[in-house]
C-alpha atoms as a PDB file:
ATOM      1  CA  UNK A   1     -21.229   5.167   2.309  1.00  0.00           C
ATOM      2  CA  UNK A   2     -17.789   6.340   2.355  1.00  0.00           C
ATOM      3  CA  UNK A   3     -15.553   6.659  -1.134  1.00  0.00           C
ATOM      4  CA  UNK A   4     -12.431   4.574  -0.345  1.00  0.00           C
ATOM      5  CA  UNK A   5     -10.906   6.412  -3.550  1.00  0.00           C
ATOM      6  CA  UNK A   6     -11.134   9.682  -1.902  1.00  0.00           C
ATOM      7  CA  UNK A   7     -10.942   8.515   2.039  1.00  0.00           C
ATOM      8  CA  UNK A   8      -8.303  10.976   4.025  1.00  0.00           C
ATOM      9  CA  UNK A   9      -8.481  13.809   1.256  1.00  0.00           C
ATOM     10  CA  UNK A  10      -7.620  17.345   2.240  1.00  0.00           C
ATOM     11  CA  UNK A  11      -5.727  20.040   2.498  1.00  0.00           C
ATOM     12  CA  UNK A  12      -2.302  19.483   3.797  1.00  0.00           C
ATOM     13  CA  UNK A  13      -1.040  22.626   5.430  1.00  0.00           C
ATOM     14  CA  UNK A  14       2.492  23.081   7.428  1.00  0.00           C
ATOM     15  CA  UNK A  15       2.423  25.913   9.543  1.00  0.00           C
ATOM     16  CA  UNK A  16       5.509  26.917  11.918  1.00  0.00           C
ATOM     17  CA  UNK A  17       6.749  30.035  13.407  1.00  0.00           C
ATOM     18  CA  UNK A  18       7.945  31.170   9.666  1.00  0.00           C
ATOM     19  CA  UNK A  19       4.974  30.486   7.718  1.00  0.00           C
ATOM     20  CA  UNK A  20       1.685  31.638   8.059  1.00  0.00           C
ATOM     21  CA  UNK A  21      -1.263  30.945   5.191  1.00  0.00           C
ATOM     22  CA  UNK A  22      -2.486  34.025   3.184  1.00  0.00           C
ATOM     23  CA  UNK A  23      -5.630  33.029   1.420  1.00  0.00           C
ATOM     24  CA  UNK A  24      -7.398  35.583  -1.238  1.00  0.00           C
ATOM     25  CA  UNK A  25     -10.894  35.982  -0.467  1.00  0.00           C
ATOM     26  CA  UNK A  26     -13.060  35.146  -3.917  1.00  0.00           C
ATOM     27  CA  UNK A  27      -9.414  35.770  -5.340  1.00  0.00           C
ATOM     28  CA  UNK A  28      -8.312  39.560  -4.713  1.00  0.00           C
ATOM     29  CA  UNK A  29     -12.031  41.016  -4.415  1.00  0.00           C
ATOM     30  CA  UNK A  30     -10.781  44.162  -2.485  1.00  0.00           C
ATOM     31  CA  UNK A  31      -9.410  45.504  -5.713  1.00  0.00           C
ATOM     32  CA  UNK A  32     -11.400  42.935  -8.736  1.00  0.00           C
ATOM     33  CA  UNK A  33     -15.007  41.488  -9.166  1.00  0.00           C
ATOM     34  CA  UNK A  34     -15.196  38.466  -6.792  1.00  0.00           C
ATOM     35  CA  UNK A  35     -15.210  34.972  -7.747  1.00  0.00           C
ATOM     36  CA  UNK A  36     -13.871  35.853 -11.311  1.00  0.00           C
ATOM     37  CA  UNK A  37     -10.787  35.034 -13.284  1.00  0.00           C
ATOM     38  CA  UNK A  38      -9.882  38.369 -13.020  1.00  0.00           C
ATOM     39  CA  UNK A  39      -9.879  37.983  -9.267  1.00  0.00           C
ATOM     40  CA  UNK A  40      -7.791  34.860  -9.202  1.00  0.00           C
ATOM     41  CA  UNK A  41      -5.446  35.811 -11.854  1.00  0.00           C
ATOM     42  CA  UNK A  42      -4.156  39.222  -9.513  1.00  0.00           C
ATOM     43  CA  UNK A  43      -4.245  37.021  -6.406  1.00  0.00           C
ATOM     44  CA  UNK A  44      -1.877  34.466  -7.558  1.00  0.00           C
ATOM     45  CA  UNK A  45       0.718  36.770  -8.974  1.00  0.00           C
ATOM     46  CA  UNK A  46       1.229  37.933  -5.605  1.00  0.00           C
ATOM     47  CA  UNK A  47       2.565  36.038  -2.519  1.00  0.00           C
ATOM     48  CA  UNK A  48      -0.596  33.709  -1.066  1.00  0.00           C
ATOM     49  CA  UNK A  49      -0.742  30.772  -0.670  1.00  0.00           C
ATOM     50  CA  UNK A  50      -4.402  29.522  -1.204  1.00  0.00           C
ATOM     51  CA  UNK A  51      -7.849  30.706  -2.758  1.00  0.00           C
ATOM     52  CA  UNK A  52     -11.164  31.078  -1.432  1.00  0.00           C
ATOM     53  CA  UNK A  53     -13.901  30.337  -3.910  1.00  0.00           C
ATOM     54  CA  UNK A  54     -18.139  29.849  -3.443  1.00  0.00           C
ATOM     55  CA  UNK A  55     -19.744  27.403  -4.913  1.00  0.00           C
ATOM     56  CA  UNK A  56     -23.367  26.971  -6.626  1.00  0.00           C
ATOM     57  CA  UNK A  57     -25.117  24.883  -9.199  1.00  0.00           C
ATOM     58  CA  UNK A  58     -26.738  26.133 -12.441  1.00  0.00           C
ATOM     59  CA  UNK A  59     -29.999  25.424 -13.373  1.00  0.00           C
ATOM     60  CA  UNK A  60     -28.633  22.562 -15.284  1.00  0.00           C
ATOM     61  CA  UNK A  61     -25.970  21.201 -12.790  1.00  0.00           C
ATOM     62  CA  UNK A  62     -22.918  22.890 -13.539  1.00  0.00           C
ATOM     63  CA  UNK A  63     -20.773  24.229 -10.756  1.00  0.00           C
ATOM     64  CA  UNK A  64     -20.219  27.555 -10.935  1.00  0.00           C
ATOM     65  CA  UNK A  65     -18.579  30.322  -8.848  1.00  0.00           C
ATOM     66  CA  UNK A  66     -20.341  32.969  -7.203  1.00  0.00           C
ATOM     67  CA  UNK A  67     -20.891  33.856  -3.967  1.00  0.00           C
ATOM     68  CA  UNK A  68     -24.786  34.741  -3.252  1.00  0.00           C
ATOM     69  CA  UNK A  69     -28.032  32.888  -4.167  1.00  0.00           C
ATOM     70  CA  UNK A  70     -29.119  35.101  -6.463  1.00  0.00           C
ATOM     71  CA  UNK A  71     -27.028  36.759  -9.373  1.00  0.00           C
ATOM     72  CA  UNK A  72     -28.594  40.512  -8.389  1.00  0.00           C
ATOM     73  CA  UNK A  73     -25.376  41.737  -6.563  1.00  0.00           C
ATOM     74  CA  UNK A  74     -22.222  41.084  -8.368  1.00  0.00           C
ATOM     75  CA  UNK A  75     -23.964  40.676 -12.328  1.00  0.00           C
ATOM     76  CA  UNK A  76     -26.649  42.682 -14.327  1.00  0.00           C
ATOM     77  CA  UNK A  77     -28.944  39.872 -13.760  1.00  0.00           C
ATOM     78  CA  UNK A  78     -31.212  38.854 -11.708  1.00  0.00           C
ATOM     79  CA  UNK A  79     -32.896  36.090  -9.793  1.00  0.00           C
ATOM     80  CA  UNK A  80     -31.231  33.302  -8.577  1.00  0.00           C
ATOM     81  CA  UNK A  81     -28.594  30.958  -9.491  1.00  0.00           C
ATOM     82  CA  UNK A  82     -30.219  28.192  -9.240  1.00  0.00           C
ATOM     83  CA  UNK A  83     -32.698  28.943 -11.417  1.00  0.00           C
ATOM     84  CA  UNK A  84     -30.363  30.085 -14.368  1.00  0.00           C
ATOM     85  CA  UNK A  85     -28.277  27.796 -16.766  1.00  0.00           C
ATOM     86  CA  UNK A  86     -24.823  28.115 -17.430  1.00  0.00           C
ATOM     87  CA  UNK A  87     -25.487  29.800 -21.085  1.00  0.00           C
ATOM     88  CA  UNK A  88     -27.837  32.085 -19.218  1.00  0.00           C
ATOM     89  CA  UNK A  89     -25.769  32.611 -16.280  1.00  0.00           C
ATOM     90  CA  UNK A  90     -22.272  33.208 -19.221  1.00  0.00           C
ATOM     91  CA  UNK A  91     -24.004  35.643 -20.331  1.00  0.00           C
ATOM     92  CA  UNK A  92     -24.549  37.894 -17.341  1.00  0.00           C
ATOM     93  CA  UNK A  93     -21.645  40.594 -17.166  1.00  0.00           C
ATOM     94  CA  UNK A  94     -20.112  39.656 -13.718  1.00  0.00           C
ATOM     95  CA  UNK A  95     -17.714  43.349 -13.557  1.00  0.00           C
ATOM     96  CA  UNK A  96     -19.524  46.566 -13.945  1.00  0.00           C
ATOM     97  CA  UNK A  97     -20.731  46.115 -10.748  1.00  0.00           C
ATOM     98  CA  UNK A  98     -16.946  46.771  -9.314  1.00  0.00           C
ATOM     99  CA  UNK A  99     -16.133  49.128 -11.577  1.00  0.00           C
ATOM    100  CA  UNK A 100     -16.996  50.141 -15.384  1.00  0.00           C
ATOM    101  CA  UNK A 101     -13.129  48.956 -16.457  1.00  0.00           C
ATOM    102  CA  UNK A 102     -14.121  45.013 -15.979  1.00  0.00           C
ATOM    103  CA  UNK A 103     -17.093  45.106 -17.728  1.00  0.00           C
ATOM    104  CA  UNK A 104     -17.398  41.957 -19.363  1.00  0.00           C
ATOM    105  CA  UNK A 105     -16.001  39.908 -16.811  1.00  0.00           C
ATOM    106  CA  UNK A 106     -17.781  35.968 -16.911  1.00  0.00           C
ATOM    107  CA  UNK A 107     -19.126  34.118 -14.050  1.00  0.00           C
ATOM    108  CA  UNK A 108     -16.580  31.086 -14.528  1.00  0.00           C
ATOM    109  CA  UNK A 109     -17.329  27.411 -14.027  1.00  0.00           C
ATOM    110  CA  UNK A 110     -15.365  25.212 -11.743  1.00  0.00           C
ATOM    111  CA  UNK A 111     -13.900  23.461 -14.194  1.00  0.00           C
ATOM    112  CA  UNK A 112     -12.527  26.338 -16.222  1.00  0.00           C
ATOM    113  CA  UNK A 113     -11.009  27.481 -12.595  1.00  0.00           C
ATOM    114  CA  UNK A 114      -9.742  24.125 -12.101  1.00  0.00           C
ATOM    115  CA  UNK A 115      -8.227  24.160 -15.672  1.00  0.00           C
ATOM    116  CA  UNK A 116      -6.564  27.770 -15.087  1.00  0.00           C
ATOM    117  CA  UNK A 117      -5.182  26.547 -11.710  1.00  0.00           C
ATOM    118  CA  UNK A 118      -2.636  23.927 -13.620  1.00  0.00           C
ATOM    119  CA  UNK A 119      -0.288  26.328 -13.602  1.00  0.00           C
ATOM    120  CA  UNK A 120      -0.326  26.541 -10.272  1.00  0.00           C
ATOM    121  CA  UNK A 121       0.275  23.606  -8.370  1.00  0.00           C
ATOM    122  CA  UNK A 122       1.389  24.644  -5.052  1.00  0.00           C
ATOM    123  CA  UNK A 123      -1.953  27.144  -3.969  1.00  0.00           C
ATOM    124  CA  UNK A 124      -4.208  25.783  -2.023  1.00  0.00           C
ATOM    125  CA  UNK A 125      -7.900  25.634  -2.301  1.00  0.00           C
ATOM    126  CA  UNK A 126     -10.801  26.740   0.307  1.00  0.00           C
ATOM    127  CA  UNK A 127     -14.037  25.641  -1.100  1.00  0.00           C
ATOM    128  CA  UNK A 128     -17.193  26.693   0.041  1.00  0.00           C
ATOM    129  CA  UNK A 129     -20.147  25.182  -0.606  1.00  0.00           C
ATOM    130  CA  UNK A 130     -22.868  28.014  -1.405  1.00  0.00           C
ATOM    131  CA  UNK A 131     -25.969  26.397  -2.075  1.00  0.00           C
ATOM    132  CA  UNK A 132     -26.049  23.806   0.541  1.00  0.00           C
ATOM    133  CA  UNK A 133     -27.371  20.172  -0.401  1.00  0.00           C
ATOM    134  CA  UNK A 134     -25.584  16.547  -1.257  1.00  0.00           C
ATOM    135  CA  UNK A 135     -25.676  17.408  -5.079  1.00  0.00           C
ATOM    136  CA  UNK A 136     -22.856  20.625  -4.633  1.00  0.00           C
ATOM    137  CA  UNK A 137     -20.966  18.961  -2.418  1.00  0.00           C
ATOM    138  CA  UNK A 138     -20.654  15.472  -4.711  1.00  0.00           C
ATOM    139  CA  UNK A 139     -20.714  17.458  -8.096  1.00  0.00           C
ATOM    140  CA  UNK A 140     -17.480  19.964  -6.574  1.00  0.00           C
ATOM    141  CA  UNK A 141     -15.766  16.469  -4.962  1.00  0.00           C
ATOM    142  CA  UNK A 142     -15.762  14.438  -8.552  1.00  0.00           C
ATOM    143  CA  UNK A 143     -14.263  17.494 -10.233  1.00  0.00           C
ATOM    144  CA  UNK A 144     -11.727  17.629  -7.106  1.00  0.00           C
ATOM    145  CA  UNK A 145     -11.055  13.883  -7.752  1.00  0.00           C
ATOM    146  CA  UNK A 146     -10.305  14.809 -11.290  1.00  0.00           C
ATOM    147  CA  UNK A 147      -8.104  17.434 -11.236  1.00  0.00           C
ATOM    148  CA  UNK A 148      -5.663  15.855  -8.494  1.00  0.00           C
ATOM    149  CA  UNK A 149      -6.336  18.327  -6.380  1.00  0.00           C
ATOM    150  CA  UNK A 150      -6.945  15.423  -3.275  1.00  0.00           C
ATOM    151  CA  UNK A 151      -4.360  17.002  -1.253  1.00  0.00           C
ATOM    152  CA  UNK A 152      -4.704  20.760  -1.889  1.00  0.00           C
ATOM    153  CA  UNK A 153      -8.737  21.539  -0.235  1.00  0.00           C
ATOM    154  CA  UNK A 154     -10.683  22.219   2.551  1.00  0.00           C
ATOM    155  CA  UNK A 155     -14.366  21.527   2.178  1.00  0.00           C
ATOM    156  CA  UNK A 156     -16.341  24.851   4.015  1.00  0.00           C
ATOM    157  CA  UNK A 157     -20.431  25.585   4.933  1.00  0.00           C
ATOM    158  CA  UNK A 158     -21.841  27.483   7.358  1.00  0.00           C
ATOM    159  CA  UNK A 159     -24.728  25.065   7.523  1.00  0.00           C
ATOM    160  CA  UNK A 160     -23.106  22.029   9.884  1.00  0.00           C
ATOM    161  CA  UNK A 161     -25.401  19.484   8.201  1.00  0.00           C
ATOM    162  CA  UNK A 162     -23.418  19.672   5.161  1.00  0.00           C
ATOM    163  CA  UNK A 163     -20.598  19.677   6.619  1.00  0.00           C
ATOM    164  CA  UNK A 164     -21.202  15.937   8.419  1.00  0.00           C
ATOM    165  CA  UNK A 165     -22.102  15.167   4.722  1.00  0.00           C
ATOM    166  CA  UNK A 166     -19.045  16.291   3.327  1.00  0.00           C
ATOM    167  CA  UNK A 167     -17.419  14.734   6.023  1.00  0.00           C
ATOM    168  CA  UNK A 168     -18.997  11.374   6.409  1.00  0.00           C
ATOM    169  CA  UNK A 169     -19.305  10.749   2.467  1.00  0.00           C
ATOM    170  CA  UNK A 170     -15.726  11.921   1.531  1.00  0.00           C
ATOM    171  CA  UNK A 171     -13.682  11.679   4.773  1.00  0.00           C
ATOM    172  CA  UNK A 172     -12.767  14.759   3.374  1.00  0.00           C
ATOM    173  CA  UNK A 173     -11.311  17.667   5.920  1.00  0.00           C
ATOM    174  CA  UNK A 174     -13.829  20.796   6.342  1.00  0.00           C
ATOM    175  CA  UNK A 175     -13.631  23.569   7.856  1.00  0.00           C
ATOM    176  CA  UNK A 176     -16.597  24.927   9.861  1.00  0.00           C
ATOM    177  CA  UNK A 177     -16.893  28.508  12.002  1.00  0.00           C
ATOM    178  CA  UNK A 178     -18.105  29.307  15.377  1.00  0.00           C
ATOM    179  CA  UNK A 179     -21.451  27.633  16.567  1.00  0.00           C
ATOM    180  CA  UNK A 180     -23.520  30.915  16.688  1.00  0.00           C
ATOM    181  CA  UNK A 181     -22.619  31.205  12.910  1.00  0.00           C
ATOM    182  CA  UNK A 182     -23.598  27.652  11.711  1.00  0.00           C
ATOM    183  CA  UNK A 183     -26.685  26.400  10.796  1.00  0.00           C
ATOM    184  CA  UNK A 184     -28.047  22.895  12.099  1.00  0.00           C
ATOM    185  CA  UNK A 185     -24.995  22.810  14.593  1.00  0.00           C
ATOM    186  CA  UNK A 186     -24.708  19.588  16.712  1.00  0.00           C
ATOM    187  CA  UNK A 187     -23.692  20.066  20.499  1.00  0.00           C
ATOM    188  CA  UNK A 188     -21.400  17.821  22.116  1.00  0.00           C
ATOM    189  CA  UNK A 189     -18.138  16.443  21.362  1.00  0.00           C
ATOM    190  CA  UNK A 190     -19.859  13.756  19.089  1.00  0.00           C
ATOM    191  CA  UNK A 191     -21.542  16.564  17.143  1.00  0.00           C
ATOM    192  CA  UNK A 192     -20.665  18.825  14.310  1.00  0.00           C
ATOM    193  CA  UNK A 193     -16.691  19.371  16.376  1.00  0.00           C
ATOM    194  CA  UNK A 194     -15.819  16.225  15.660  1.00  0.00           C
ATOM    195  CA  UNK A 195     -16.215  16.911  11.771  1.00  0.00           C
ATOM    196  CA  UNK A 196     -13.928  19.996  11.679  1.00  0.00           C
ATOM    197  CA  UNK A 197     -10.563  20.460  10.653  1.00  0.00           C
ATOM    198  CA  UNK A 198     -10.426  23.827  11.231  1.00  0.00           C
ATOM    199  CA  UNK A 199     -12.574  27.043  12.082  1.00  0.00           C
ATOM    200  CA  UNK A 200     -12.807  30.348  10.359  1.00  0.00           C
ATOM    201  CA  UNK A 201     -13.182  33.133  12.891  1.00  0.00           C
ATOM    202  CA  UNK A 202     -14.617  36.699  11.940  1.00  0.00           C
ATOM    203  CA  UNK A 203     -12.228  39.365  12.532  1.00  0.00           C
ATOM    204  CA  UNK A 204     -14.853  40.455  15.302  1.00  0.00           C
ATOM    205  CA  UNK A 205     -14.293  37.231  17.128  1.00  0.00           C
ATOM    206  CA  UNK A 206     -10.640  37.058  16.703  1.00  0.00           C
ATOM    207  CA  UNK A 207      -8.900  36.581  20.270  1.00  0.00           C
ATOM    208  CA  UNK A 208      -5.713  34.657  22.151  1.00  0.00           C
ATOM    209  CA  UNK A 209      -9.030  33.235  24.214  1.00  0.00           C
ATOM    210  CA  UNK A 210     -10.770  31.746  20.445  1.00  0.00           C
ATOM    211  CA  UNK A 211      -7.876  30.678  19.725  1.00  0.00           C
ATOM    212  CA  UNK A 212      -7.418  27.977  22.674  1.00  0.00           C
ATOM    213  CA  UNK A 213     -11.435  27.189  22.650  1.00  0.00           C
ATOM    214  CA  UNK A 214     -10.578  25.927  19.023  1.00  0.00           C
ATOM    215  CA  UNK A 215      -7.150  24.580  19.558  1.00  0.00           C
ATOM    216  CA  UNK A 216      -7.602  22.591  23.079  1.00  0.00           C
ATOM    217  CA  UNK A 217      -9.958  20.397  20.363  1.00  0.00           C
ATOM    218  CA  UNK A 218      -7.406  19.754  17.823  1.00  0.00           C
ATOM    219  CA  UNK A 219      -8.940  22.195  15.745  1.00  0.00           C
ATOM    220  CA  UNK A 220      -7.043  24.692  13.305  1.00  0.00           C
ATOM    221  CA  UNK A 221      -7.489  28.412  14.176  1.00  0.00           C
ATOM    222  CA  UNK A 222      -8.142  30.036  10.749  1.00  0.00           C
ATOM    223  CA  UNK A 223      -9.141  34.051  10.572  1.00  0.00           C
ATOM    224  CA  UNK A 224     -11.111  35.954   8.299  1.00  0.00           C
ATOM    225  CA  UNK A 225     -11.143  39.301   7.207  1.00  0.00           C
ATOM    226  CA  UNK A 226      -7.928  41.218   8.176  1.00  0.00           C
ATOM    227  CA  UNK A 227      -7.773  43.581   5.480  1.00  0.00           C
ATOM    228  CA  UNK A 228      -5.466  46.257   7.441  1.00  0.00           C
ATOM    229  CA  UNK A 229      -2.157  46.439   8.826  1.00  0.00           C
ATOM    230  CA  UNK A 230      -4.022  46.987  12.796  1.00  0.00           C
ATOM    231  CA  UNK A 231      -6.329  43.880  11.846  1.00  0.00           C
ATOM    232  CA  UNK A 232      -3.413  41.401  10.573  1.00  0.00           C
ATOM    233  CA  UNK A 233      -1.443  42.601  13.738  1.00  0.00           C
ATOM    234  CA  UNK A 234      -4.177  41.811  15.598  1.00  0.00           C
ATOM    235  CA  UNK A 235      -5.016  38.621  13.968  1.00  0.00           C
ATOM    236  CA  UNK A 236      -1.103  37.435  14.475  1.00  0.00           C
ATOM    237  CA  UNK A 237      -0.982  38.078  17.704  1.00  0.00           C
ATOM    238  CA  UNK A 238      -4.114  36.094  18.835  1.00  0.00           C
ATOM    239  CA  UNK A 239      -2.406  33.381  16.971  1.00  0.00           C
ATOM    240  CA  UNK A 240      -4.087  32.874  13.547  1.00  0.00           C
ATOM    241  CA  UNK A 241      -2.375  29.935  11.087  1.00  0.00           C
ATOM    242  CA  UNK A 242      -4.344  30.929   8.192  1.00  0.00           C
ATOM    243  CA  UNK A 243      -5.557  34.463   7.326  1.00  0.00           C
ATOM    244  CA  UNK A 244      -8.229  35.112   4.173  1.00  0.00           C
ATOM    245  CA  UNK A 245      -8.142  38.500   3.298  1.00  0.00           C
ATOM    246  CA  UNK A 246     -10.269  40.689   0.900  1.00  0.00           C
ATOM    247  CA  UNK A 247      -7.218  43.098   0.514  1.00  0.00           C
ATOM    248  CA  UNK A 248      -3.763  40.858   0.702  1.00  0.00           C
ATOM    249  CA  UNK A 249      -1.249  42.854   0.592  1.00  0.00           C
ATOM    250  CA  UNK A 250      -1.416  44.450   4.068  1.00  0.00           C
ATOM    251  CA  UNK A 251      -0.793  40.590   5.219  1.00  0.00           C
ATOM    252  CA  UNK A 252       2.093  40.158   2.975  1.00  0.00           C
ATOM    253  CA  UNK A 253       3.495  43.324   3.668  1.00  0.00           C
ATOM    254  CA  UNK A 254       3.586  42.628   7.280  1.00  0.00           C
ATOM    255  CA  UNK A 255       4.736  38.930   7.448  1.00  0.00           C
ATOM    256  CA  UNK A 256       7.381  39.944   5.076  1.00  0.00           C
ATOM    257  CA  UNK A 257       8.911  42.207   6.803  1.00  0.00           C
ATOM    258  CA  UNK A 258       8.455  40.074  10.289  1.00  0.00           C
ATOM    259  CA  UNK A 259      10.499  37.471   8.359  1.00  0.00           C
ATOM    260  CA  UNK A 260       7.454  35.237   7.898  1.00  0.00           C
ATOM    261  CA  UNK A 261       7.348  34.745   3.727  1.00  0.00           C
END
């Protein structure tokens, strides 16, 4: 059953011909340990306009932001998320891996984001849902709800099932990706399409031609990663509204001196 407290949340986004979206990737992780205050902090002293972020659960329900399902990559840990809690997971030093001078970097809750991002209250939020069942997606919308952030999100999975969750619970706008890359995609204009706000399209699929597939459907044409000044040209000129880069400043190099920031 539908929240009527939360029905028509989302992200509200104005693009014209002079604006187009810069979103950090896990904050600025071309240059700082993903998905950690570090991260976020150099992103939003520079010119973007939005944040991607991943989200899991701990071992004892906490949201927490990371991007893979186990901790082996981007901490000294190891094992999965899941099967950590927070205290364990606090622990874990989430910067060596980058680079020796952010050692001691935290794996940071959602809420301590959320906290941090008070300060900011035009940047938008892309939130992807990590580890994929009803409990992420209803934990992450309740901390949402209380931070007064109704206005400011987009809900993202690549499995489609969650996103009809997201969608049907919350009437909350999500943004999906290209069939081939979803899981438990629906066919058919009454399947998962009619759940999506928007796409994000690899910079491999980026094309004038994705862009009208997307857009003859109502649906945004978002972009993902152009981390060069050849890839952002080539993203603008197939049309992208929204680009989430790893490395931003090629993208706000280039729209600022096209007159587009």
């Amino acid at each position: 059953m539908k929240n009527p407290r939360l029905k028509q949340q989302g992200i509200t986004i104005e693009n014209s011909a002079s604006r187009i979206v810069i979103a950090a990737h896990r904050g600025w992780s071309a240059r700082y340990p993903e998905n950690t205050m570090t991260a976020y902090r150099a992103a939003l002293a520079e010119d973007i306009d939005e944040i991607e972020l991943d989200i899991h659960l701990s071992k004892d329900g906490i949201p927490v932001l990371i991007h893979d399902q186990t901790v082996d990559r981007t901490t000294d840990g190891t094992g999965p998320v899941r099967n950590l809690t927070l205290s364990e997971l606090q622990k874990l030093d989430a910067g060596s891996w980058k680079d020796r001078q952010f050692a001691g970097e935290r794996i940071p809750t959602v809420e301590s984001f959320f906290d941090f991002l008070r300060e900011f209250p035009g940047i938008l939020l892309n939130v992807e849902i990590k580890q994929k069942d009803h409990e992420t997606v209803d934990k992450t919308m309740e901390l949402l709800e209380q931070y007064g952030l109704n206005d400011r999100f987009v809900i993202t999975c690549f499995d489609a099932a969650i996103i009809h969750y997201a969608h049907e619970t919350y009437a909350v706008k999500c943004q999906g990706f290209p069939a081939e890359h979803m899981s438990h995609y629906q066919e058919g204009p009454d399947g998962t399409i009619r759940h999506l706000y928007s796409v994000g399209v690899h910079d491999g699929l980026v094309s004038a031609e994705s862009r009208h597939f997307f857009q003859d459907q109502g649906i945004r044409f978002w972009t993902y990663c152009p981390d060069t000044e050849e890839t952002v040209n080539r993203h603008l000129a197939a049309g992208s509204e929204l680009m989430t880069c790893n490395e931003i400043q090629p993208a706000i190099a280039i729209l600022r001196g096209q007159g587009l920031r």
